[in-house]
C-alpha atoms as a PDB file:
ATOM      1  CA  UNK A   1     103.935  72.378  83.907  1.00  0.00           C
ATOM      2  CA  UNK A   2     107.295  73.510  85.212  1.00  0.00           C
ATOM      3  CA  UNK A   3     109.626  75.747  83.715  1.00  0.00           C
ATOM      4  CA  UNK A   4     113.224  76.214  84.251  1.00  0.00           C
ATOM      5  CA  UNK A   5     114.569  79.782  84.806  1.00  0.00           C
ATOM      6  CA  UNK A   6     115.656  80.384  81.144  1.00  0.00           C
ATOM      7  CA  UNK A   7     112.023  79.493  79.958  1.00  0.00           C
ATOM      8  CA  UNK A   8     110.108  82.090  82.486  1.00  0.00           C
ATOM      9  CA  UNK A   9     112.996  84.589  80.840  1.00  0.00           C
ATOM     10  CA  UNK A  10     112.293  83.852  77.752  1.00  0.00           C
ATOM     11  CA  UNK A  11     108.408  83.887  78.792  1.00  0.00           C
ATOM     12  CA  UNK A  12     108.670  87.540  80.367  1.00  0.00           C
ATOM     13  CA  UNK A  13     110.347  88.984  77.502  1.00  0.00           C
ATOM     14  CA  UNK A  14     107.794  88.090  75.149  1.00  0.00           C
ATOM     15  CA  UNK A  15     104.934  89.514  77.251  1.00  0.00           C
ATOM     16  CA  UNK A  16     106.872  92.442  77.720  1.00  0.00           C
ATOM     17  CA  UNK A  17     107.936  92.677  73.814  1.00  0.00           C
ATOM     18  CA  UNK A  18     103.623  92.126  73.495  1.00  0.00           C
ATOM     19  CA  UNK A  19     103.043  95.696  75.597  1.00  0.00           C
ATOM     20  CA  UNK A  20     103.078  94.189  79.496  1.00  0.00           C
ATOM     21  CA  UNK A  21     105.629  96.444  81.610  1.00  0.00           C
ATOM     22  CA  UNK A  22     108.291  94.769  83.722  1.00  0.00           C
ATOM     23  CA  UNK A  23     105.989  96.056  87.125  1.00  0.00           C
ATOM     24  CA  UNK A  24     103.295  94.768  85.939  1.00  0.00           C
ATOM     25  CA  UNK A  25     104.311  91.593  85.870  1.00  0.00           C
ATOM     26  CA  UNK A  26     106.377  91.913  89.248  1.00  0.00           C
ATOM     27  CA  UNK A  27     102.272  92.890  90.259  1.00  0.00           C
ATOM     28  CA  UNK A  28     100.704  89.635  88.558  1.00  0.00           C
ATOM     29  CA  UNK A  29     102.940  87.078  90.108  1.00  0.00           C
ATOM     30  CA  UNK A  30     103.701  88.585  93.460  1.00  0.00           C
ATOM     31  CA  UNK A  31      99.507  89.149  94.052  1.00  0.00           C
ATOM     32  CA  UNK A  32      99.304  85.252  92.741  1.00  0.00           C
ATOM     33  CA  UNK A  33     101.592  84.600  95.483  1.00  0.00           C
ATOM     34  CA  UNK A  34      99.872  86.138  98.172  1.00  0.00           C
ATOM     35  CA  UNK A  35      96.530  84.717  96.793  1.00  0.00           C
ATOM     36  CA  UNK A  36      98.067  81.465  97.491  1.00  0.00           C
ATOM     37  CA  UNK A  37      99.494  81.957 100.857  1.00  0.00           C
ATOM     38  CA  UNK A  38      96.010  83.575 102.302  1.00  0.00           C
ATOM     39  CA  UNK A  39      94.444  80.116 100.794  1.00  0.00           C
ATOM     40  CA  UNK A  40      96.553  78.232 103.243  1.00  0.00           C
ATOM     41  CA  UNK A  41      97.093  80.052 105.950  1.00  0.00           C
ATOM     42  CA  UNK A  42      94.898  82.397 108.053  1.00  0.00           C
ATOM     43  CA  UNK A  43      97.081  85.653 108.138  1.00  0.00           C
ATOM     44  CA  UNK A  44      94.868  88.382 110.440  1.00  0.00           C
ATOM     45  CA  UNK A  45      97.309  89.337 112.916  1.00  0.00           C
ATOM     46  CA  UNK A  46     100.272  86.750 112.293  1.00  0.00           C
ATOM     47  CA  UNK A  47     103.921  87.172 112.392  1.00  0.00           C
ATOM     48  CA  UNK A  48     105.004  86.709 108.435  1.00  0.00           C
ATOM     49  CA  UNK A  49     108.738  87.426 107.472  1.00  0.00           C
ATOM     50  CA  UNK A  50     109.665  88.313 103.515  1.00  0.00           C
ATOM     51  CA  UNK A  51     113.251  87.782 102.426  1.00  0.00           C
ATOM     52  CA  UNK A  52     113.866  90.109  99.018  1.00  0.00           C
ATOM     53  CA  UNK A  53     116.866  89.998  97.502  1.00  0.00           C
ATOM     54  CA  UNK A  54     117.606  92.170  94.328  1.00  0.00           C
ATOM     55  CA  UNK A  55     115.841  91.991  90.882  1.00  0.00           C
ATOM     56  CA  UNK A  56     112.780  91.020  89.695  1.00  0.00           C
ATOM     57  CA  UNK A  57     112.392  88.278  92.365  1.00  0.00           C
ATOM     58  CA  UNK A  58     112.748  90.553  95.132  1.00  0.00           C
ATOM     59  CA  UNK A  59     110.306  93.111  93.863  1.00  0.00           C
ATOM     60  CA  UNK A  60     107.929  90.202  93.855  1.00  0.00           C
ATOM     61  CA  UNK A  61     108.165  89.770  97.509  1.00  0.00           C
ATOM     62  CA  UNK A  62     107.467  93.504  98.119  1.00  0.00           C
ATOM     63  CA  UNK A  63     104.441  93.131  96.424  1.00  0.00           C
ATOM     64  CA  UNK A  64     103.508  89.946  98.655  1.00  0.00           C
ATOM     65  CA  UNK A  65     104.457  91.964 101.442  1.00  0.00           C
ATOM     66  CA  UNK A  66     102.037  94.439 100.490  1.00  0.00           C
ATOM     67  CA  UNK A  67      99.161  92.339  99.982  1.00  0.00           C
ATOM     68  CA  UNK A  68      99.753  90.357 102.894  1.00  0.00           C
ATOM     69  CA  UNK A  69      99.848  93.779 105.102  1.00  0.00           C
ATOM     70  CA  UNK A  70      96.672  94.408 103.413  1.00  0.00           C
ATOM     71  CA  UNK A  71      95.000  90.852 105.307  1.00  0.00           C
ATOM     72  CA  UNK A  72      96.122  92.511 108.395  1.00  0.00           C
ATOM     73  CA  UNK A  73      99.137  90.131 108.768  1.00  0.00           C
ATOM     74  CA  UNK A  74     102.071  91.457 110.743  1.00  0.00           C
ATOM     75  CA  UNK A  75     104.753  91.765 107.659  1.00  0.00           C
ATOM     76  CA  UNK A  76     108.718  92.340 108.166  1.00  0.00           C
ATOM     77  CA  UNK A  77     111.273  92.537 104.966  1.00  0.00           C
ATOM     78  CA  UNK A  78     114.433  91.220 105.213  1.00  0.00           C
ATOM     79  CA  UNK A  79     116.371  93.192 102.229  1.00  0.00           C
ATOM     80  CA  UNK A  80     119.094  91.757 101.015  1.00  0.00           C
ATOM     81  CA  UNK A  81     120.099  93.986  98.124  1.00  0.00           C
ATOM     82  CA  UNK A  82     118.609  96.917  96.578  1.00  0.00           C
ATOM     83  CA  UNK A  83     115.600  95.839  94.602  1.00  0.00           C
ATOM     84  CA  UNK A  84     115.648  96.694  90.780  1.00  0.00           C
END
């Protein structure tokens, strides 16, 4: 199933009206992301490059970031605004 933007919105504020904080679910879906990325690629001591731009998306790819540093992959963030 696909969803279009105003459906994960809609999605998000409901789990965060039923008690689930913004971060974690900036957590949840950026560690999902990095789960699928270390499925398909072997990381240990690879170049990988993050773009983050601001909001929610772009504290997701912190978080992938993270857990990718964590596989020993070599991790650089491009910023491109100020994440929220």
């Amino acid at each position: 199933m696909v969803l279009t933007a105003e459906q994960i919105r809609a999605v998000e504020a409901r789990a965060v009206e039923l008690g689930m904080s913004w971060l974690r679910l900036m957590e949840n879906a950026g560690s999902a992301a990095a789960h699928i990325i270390r499925e398909n690629y072997a990381l240990d001591g690879k170049k990988v490059v993050i773009v983050c731009g601001k909001g929610n998306n772009g504290g997701d790819g912190y978080v992938i970031a993270r857990k990718l540093l964590e596989n020993n992959a070599q991790v650089r963030i491009i910023s491109l605004g100020t994440p929220s």
